[in-house]
N, C-alpha and C. Protein backbone atom coordinates (compact mmCIF):
# COMPACT_ATOMS: atom_id res chain seq x y z
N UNK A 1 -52.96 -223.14 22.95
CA UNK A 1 -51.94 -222.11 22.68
C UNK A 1 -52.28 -220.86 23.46
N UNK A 2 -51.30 -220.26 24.32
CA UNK A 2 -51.37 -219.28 24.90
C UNK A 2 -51.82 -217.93 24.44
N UNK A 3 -51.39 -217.82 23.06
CA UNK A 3 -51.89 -216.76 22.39
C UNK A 3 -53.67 -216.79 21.67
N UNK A 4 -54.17 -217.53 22.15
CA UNK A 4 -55.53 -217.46 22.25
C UNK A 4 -56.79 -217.59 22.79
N UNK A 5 -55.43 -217.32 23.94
CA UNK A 5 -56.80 -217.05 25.28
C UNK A 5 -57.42 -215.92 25.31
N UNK A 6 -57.14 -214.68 24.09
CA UNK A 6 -58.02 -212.76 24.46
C UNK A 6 -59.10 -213.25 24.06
N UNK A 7 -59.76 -211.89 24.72
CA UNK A 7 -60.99 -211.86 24.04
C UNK A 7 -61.42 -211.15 22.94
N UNK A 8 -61.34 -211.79 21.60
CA UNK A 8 -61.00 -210.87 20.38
C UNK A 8 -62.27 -211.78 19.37
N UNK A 9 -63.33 -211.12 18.44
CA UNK A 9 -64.21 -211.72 17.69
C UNK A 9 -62.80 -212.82 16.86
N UNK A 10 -63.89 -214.40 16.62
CA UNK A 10 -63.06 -215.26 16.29
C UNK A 10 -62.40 -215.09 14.88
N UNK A 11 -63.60 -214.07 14.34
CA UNK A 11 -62.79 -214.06 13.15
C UNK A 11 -61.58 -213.20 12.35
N UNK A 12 -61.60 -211.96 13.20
CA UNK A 12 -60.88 -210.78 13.56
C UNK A 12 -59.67 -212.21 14.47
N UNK A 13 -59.74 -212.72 15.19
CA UNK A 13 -58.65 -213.77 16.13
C UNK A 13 -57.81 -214.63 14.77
N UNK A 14 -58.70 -214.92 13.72
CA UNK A 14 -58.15 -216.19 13.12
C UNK A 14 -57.77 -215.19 12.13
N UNK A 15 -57.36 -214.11 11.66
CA UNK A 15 -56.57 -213.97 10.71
C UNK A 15 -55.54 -213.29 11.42
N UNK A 16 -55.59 -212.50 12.89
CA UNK A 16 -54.43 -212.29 13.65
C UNK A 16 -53.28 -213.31 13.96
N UNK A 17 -54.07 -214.79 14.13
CA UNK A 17 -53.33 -215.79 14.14
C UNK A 17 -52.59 -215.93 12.97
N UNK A 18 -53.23 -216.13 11.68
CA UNK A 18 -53.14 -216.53 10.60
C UNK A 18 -51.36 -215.10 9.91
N UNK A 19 -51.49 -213.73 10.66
CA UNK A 19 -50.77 -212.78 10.36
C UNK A 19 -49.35 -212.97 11.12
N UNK A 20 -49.60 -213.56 12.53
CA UNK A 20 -48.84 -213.60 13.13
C UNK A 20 -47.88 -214.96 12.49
N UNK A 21 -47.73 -215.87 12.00
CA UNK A 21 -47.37 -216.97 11.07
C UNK A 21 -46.49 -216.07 9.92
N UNK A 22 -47.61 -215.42 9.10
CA UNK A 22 -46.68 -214.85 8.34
C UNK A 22 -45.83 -213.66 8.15
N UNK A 23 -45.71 -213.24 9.58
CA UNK A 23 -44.79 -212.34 9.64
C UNK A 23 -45.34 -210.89 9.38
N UNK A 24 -44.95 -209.71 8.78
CA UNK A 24 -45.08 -208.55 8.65
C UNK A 24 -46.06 -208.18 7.86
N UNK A 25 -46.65 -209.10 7.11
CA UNK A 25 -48.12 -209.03 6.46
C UNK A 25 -49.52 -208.05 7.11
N UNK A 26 -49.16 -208.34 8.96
CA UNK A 26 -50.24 -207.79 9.33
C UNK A 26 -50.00 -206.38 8.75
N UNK A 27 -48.95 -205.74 8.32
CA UNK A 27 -49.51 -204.23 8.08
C UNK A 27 -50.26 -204.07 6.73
N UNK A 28 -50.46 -204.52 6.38
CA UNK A 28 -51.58 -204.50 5.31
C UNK A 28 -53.19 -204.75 5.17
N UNK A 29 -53.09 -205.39 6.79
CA UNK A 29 -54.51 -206.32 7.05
C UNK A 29 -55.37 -205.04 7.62
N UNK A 30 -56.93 -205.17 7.63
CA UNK A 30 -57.61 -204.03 7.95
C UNK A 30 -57.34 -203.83 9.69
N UNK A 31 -56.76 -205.02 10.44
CA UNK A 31 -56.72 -204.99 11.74
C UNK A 31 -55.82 -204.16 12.09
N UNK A 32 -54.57 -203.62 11.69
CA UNK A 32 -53.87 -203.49 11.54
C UNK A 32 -53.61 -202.76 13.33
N UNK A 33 -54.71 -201.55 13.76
CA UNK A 33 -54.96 -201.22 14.66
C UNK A 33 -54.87 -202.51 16.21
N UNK A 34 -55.80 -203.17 15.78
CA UNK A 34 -55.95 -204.08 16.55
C UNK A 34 -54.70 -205.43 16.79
N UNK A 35 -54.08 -205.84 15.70
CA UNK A 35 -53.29 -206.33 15.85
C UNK A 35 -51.97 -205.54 16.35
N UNK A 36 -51.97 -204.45 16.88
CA UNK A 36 -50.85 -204.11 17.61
C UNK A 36 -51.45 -203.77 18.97
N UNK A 37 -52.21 -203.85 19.12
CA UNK A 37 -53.19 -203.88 20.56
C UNK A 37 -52.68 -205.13 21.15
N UNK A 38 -53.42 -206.10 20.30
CA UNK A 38 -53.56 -207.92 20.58
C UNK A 38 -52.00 -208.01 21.07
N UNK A 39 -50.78 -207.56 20.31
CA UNK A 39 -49.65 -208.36 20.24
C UNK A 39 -49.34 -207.13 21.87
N UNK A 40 -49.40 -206.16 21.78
CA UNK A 40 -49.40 -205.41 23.63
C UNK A 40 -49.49 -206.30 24.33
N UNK A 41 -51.43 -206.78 24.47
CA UNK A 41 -51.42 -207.35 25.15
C UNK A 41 -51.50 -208.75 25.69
N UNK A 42 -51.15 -209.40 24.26
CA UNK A 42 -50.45 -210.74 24.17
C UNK A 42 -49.57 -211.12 24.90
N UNK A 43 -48.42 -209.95 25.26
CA UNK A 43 -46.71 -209.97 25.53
C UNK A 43 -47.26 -210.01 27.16
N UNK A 44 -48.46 -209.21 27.76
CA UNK A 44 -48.78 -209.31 29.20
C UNK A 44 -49.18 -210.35 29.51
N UNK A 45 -49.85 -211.26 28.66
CA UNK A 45 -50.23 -212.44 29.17
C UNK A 45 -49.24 -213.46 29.05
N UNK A 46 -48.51 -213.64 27.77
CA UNK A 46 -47.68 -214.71 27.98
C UNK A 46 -46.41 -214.45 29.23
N UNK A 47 -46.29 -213.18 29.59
CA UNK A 47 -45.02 -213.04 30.62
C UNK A 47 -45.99 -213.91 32.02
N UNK A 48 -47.30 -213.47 32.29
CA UNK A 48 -47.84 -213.82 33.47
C UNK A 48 -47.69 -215.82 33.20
N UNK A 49 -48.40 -216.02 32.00
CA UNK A 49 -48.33 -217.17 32.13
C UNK A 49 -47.33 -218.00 32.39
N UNK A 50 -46.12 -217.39 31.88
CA UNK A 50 -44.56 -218.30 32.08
C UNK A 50 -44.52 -218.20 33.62
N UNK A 51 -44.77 -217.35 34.30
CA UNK A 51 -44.72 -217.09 35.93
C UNK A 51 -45.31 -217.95 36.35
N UNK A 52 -46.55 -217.90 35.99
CA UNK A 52 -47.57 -219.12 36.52
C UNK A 52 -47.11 -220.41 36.35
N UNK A 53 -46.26 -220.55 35.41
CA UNK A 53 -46.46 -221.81 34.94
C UNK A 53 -44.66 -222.20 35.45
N UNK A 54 -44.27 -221.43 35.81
CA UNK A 54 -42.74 -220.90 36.21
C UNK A 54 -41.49 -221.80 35.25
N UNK A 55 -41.78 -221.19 34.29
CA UNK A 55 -40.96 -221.31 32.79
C UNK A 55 -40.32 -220.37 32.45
N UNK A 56 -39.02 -220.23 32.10
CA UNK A 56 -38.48 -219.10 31.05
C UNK A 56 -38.38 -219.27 29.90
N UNK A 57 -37.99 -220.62 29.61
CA UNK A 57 -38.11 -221.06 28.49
C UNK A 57 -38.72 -221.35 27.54
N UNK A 58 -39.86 -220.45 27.07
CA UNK A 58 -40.93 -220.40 26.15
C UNK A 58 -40.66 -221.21 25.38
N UNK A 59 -39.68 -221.95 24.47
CA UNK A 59 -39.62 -223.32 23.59
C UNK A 59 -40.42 -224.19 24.02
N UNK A 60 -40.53 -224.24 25.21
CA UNK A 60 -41.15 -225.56 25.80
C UNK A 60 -42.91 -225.81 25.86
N UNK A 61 -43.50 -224.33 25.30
CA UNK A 61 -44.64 -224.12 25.30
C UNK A 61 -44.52 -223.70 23.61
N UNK A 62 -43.85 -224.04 22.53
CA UNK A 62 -43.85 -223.03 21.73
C UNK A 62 -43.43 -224.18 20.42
N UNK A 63 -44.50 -225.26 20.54
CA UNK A 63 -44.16 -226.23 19.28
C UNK A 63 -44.32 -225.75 17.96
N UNK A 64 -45.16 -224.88 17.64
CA UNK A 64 -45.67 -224.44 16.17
C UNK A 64 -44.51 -223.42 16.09
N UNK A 65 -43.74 -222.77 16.67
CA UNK A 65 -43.11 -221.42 16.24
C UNK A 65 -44.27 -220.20 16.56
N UNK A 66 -45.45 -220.44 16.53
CA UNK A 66 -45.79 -218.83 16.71
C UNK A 66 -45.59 -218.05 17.49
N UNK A 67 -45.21 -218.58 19.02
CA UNK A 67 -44.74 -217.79 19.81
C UNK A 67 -43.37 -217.11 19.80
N UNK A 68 -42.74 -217.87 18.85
CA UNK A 68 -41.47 -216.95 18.44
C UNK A 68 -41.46 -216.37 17.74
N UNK A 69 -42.22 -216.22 16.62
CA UNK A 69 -43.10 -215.19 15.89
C UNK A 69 -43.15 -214.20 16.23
N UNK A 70 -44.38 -214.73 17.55
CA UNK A 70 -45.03 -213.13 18.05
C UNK A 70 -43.87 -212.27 18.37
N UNK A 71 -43.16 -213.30 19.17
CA UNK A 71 -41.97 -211.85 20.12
C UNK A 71 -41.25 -211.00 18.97
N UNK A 72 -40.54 -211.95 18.16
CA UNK A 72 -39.98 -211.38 17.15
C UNK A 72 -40.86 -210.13 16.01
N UNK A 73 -42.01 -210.55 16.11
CA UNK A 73 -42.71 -209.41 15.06
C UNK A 73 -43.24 -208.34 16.01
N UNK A 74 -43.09 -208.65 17.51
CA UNK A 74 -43.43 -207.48 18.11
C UNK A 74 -42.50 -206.51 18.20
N UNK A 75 -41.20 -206.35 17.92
CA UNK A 75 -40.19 -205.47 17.60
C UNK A 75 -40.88 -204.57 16.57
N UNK A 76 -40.61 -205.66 15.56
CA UNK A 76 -40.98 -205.44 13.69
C UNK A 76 -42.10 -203.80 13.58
N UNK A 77 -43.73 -204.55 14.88
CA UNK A 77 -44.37 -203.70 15.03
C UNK A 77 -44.10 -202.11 15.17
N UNK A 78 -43.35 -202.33 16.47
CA UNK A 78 -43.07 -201.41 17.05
C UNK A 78 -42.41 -199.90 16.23
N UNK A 79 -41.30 -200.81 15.88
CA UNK A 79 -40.11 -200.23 14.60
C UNK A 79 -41.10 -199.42 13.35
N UNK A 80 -42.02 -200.38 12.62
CA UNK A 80 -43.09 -199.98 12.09
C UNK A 80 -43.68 -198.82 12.24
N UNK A 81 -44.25 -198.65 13.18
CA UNK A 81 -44.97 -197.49 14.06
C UNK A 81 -44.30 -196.31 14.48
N UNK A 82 -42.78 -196.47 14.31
CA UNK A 82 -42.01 -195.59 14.85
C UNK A 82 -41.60 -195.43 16.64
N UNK A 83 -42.55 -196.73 17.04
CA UNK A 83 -41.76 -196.25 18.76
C UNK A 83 -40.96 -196.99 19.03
N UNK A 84 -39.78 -196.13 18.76
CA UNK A 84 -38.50 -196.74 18.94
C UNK A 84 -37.98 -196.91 20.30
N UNK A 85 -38.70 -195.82 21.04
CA UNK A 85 -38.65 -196.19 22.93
C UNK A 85 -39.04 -197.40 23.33
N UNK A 86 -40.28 -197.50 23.20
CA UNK A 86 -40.75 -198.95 23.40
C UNK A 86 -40.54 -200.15 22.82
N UNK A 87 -39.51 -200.33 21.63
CA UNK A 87 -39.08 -200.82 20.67
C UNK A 87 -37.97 -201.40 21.91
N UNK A 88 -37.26 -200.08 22.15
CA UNK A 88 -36.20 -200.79 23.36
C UNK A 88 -36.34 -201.14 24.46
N UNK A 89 -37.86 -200.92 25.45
CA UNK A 89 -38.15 -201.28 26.07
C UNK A 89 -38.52 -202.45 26.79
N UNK A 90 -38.96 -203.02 25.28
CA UNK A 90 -40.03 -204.68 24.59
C UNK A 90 -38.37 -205.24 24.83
N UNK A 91 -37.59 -204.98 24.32
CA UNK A 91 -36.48 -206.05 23.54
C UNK A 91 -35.97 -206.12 25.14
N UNK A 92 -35.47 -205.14 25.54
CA UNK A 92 -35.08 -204.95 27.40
C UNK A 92 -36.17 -206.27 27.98
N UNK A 93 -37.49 -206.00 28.12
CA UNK A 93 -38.08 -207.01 28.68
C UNK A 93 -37.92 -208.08 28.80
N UNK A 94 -37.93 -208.58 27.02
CA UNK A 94 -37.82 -210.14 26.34
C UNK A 94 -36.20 -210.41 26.73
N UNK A 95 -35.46 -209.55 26.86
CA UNK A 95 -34.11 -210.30 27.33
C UNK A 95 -33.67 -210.58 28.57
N UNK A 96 -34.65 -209.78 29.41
CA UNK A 96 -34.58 -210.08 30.88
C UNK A 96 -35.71 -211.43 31.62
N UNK A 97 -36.75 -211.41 30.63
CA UNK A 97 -37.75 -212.10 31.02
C UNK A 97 -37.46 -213.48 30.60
N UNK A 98 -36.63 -214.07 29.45
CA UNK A 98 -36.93 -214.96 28.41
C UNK A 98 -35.32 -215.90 28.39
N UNK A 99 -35.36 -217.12 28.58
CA UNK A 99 -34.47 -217.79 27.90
C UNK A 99 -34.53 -218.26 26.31
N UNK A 100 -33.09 -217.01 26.19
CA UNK A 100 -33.43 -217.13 24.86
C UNK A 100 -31.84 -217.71 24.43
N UNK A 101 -31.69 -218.07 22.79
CA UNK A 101 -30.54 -218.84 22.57
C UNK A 101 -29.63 -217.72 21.91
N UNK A 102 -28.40 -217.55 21.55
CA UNK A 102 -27.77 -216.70 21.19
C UNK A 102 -27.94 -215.86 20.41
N UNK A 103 -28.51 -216.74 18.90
CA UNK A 103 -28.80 -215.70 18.19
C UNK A 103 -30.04 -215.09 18.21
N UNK A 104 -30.99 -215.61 19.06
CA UNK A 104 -32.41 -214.91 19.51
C UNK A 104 -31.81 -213.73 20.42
N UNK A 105 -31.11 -213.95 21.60
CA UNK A 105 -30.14 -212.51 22.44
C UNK A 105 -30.20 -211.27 21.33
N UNK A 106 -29.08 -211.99 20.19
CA UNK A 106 -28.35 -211.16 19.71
C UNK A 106 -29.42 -209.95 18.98
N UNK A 107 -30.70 -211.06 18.46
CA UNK A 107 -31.52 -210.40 17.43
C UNK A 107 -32.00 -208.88 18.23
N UNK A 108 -32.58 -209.17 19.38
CA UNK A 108 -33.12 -208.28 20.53
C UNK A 108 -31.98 -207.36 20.82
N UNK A 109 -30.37 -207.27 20.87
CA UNK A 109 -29.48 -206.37 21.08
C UNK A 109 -29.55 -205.64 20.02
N UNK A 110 -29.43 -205.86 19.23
CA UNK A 110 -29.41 -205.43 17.56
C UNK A 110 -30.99 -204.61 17.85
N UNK A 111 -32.07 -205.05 17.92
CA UNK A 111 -32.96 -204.30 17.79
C UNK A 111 -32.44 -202.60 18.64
N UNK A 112 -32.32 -202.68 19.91
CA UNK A 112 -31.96 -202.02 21.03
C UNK A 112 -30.97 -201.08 20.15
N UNK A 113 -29.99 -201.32 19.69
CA UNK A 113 -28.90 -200.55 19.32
C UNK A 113 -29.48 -199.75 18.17
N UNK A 114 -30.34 -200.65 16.63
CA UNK A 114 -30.82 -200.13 15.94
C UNK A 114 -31.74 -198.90 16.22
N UNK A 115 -33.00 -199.09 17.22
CA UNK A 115 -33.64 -198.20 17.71
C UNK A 115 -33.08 -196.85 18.31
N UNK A 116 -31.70 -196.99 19.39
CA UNK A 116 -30.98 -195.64 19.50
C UNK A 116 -30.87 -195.07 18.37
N UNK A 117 -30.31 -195.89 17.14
CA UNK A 117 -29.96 -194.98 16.06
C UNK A 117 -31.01 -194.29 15.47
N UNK A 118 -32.44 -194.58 15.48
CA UNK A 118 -33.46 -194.48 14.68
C UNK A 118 -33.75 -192.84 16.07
N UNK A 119 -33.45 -193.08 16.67
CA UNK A 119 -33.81 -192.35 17.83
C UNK A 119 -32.43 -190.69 17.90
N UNK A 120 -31.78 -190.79 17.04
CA UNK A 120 -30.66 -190.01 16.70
C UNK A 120 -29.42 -189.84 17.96
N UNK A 121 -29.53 -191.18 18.54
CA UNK A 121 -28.90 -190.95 19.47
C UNK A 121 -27.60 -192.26 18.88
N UNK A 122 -26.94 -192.19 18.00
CA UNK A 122 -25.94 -192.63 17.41
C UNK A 122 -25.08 -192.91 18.04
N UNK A 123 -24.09 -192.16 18.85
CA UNK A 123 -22.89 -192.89 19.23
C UNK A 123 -23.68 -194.16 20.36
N UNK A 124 -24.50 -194.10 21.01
CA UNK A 124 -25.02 -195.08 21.57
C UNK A 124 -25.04 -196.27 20.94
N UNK A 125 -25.84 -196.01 19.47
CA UNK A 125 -26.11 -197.21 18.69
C UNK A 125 -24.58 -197.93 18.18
N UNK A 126 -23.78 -197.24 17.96
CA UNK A 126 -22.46 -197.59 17.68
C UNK A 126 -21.95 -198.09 19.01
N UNK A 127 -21.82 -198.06 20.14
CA UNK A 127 -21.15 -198.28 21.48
C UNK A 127 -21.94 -199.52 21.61
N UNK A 128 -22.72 -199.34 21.43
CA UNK A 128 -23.52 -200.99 22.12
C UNK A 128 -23.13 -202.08 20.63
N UNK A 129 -23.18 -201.87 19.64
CA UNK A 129 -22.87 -202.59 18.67
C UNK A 129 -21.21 -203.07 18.73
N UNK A 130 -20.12 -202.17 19.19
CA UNK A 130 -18.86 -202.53 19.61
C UNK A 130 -18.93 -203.26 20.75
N UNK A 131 -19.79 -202.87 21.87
CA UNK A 131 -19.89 -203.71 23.07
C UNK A 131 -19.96 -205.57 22.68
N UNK A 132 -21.65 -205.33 21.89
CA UNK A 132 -22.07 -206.60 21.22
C UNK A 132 -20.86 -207.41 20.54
N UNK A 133 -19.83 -206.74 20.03
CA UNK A 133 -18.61 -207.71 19.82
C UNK A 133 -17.33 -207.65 19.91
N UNK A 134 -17.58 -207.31 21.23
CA UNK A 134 -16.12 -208.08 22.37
C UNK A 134 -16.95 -208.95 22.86
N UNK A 135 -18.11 -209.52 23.12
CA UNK A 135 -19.15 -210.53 23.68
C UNK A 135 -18.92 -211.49 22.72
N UNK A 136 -19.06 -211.53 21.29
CA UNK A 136 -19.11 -212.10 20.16
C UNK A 136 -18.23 -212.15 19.01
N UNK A 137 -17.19 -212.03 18.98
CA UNK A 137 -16.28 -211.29 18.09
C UNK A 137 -16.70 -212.06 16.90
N UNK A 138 -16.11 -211.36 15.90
CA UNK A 138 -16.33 -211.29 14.40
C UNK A 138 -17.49 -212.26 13.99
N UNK A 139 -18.64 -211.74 14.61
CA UNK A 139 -19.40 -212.04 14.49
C UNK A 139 -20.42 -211.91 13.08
N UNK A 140 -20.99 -212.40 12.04
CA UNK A 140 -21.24 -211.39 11.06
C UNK A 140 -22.35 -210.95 11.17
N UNK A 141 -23.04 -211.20 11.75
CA UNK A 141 -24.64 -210.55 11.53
C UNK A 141 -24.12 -208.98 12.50
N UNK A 142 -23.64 -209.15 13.50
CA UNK A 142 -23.04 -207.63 14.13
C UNK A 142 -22.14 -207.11 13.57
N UNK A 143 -21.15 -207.42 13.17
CA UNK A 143 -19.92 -206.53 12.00
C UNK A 143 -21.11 -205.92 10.92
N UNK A 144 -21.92 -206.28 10.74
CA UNK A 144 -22.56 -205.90 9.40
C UNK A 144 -23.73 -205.02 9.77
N UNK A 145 -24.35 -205.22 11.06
CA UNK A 145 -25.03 -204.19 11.61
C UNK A 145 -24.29 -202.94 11.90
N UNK A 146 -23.27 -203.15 12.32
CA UNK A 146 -22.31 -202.21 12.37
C UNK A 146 -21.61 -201.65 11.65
N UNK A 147 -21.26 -201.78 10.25
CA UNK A 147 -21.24 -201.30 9.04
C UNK A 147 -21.95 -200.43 8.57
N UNK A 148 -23.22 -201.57 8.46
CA UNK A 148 -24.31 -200.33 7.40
C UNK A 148 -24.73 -199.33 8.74
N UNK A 149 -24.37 -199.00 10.13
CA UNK A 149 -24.74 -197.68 11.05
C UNK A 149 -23.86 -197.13 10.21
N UNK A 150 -22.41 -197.30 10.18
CA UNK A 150 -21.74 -196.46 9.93
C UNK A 150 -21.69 -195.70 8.05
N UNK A 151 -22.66 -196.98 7.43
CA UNK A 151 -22.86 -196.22 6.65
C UNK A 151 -23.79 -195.06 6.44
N UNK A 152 -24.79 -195.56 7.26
CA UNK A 152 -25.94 -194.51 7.26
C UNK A 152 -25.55 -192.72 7.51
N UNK A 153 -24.31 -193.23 8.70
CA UNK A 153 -23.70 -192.04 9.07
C UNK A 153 -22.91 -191.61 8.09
N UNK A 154 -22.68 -191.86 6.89
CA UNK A 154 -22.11 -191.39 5.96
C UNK A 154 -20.41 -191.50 6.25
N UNK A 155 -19.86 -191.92 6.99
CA UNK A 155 -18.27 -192.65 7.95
C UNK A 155 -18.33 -193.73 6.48
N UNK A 156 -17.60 -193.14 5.59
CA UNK A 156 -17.20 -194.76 4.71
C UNK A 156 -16.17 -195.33 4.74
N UNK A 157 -15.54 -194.93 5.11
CA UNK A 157 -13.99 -195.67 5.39
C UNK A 157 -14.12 -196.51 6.95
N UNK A 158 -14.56 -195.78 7.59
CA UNK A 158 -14.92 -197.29 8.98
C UNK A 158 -16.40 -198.03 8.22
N UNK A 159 -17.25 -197.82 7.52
CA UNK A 159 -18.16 -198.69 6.51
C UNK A 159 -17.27 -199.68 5.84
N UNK A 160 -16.82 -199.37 5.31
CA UNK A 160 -15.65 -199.69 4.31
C UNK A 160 -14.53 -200.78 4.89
N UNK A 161 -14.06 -200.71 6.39
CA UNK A 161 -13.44 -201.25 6.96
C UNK A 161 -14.41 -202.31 7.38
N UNK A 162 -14.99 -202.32 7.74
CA UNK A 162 -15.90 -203.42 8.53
C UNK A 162 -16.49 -204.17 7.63
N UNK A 163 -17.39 -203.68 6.10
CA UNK A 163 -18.00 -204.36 5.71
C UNK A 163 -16.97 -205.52 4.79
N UNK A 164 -14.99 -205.28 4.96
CA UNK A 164 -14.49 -206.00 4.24
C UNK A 164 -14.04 -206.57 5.25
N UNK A 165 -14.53 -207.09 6.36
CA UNK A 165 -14.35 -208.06 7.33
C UNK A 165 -14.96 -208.72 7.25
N UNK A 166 -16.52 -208.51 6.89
CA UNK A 166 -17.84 -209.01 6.77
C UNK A 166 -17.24 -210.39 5.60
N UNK A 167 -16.96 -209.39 4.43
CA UNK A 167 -16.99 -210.24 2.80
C UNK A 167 -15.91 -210.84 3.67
N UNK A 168 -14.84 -211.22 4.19
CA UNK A 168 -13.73 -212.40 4.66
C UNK A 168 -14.44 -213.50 5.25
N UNK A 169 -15.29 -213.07 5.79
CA UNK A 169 -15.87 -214.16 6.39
C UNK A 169 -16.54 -215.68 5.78
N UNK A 170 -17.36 -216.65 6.21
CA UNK A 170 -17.59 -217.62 5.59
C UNK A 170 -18.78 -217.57 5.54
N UNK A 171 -19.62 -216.88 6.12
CA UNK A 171 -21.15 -216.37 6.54
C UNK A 171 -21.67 -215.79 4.79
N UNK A 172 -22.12 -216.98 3.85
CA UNK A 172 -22.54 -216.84 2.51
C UNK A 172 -23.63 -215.52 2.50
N UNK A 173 -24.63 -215.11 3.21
CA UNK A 173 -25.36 -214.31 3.30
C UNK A 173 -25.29 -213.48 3.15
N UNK A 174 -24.63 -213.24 4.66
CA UNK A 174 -23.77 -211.57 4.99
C UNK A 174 -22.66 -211.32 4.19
N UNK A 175 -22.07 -212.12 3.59
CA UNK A 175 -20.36 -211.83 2.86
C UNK A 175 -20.98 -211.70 1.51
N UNK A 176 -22.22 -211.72 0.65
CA UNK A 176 -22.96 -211.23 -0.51
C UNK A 176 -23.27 -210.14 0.06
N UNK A 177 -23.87 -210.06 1.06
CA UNK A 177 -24.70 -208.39 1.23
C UNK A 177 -23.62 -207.12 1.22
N UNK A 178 -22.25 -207.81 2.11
CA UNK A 178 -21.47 -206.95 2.07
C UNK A 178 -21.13 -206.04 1.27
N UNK A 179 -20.56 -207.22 0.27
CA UNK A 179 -19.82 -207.04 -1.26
C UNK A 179 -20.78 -206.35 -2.09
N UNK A 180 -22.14 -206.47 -1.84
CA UNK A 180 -22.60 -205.36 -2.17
C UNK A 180 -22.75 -203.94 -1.93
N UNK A 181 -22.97 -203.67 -0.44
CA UNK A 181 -22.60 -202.85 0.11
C UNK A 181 -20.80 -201.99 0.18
N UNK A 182 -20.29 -202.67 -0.02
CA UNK A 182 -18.72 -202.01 -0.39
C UNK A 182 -18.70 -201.59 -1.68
N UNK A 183 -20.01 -202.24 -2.50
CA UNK A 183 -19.82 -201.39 -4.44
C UNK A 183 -20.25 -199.69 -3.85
N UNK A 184 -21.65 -199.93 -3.03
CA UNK A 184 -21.78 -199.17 -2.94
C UNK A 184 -21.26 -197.90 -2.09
N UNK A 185 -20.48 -198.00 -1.02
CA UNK A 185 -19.28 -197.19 -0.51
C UNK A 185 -18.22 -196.50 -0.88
N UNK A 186 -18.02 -197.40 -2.07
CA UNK A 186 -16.62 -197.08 -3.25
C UNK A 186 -17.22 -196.04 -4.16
N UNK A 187 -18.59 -196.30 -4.65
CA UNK A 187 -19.00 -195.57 -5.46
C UNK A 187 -19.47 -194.09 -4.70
N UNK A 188 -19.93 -193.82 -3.21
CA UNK A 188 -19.74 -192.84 -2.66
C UNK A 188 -18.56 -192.43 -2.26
N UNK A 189 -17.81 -192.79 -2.60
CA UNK A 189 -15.91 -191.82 -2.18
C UNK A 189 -15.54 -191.80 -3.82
N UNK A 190 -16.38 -192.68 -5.02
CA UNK A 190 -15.53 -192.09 -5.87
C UNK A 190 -14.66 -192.83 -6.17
N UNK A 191 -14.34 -193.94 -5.58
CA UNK A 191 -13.12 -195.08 -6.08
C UNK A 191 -13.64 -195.82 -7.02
N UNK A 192 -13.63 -195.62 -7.87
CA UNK A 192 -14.49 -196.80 -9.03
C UNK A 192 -13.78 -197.87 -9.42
N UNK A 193 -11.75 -197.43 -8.86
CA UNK A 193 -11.28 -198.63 -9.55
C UNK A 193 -11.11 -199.46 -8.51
N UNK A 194 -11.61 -199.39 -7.24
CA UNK A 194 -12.16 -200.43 -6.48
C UNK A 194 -14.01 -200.85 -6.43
N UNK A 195 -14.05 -200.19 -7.32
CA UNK A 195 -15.77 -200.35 -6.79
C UNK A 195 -15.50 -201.56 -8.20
N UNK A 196 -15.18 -201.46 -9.29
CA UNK A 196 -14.99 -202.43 -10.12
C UNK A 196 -14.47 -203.84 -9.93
N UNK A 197 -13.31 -203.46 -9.01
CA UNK A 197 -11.99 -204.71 -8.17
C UNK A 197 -13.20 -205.29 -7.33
N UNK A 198 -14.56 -204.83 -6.65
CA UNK A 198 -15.16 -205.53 -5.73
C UNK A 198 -16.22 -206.26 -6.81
N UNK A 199 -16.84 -205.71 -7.30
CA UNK A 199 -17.43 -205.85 -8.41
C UNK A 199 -17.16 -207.45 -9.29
N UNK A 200 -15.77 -207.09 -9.40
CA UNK A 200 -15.85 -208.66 -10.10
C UNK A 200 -15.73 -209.70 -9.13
N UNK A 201 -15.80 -209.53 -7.80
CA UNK A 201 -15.36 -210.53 -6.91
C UNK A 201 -17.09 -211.52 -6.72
N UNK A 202 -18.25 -210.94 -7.14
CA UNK A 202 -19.65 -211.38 -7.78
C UNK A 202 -19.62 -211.99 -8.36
N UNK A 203 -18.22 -212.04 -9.21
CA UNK A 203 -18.55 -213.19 -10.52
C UNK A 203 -17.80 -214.51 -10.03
């Protein structure tokens, strides 16, 4: 496995491994330092190696899942830490560097857009999220990213509009999260006798 070629003490290595599996855990681990080092310079070696090995398609080296792991929790990191520059930088890379499948694309656009917002540069994060679906239309994991921006921005009536596109949909996940999210929209404007009308649509 590519991700264990550093040079890192084995045992400090085997619970980085062991973190990288389970996802966002490493921020709790004493490495915590080091495991955002490792996953830096993890991302330099596996780009060289796909070159070398002249692959884009990391699946093909990537039977266990951890390498989709790593990429994916190297956002997570980033976001974590607050560098939301390099947050968009990483995701820019992995989408230029990487054959990836749609909803792996999408996850990395979404990061990108999220990070402008985190970055207070908002109408950006909103423009690229509208961009993201004329590419994808009614898509739900993006209608719903695009929702809760606009809720954050306190906009509840375009919240409000979108997240009852979301609940139309067939997407069981997102069309619960929604419907939750629209109690809570109604109940910030004050409509209770829709926040109730959504309310029973739970039962």
């Amino acid at each position: 496995m590519v991700l264990l070629k550093w040079s890192i003490p084995m045992d400090q290595l085997e619970e980085i491994y062991q973190l990288i599996k389970q996802g966002n855990s490493y921020l709790e681990s004493p490495h915590t330092d080091l495991v955002e080092s490792y996953f830096s310079d993890a991302w330099i070696g596996i780009k060289q190696y796909l070159k070398e090995q002249k692959l884009q398609d990391y699946h093909e080296i990537d039977e266990d899942g951890i390498l989709s792991n790593f990429i994916n929790n190297q956002c997570s990191i980033l976001f974590s830490f607050g560098y939301y520059e390099h947050a968009i930088d990483f995701a820019n890379d992995v989408l230029a560097t990487l054959q990836l499948n749609q909803d792996e694309r999408l996850d990395f656009k979404k990061h990108i857009a999220d990070a402008h917002y985190f970055l207070d540069d908002r109408k950006q994060a909103i423009h690229l999220y509208q961009e993201y679906l004329k590419q994808y239309p009614n898509h739900p994991s993006l209608l719903y990213g695009l929702a809760l921006l606009y809720f954050r921005l306190k906009e509840y009536p375009l919240a409000i509009e979108h997240f009852k596109q979301v609940a139309s949909l067939e997407d069981t996940f997102f069309k619960d999260a929604a419907i939750e999210m629209l109690i809570e929209c109604y109940q910030e404007v004050n409509d209770y006798e829709k926040q109730q009308e959504i309310t029973s649509m739970k039962h």
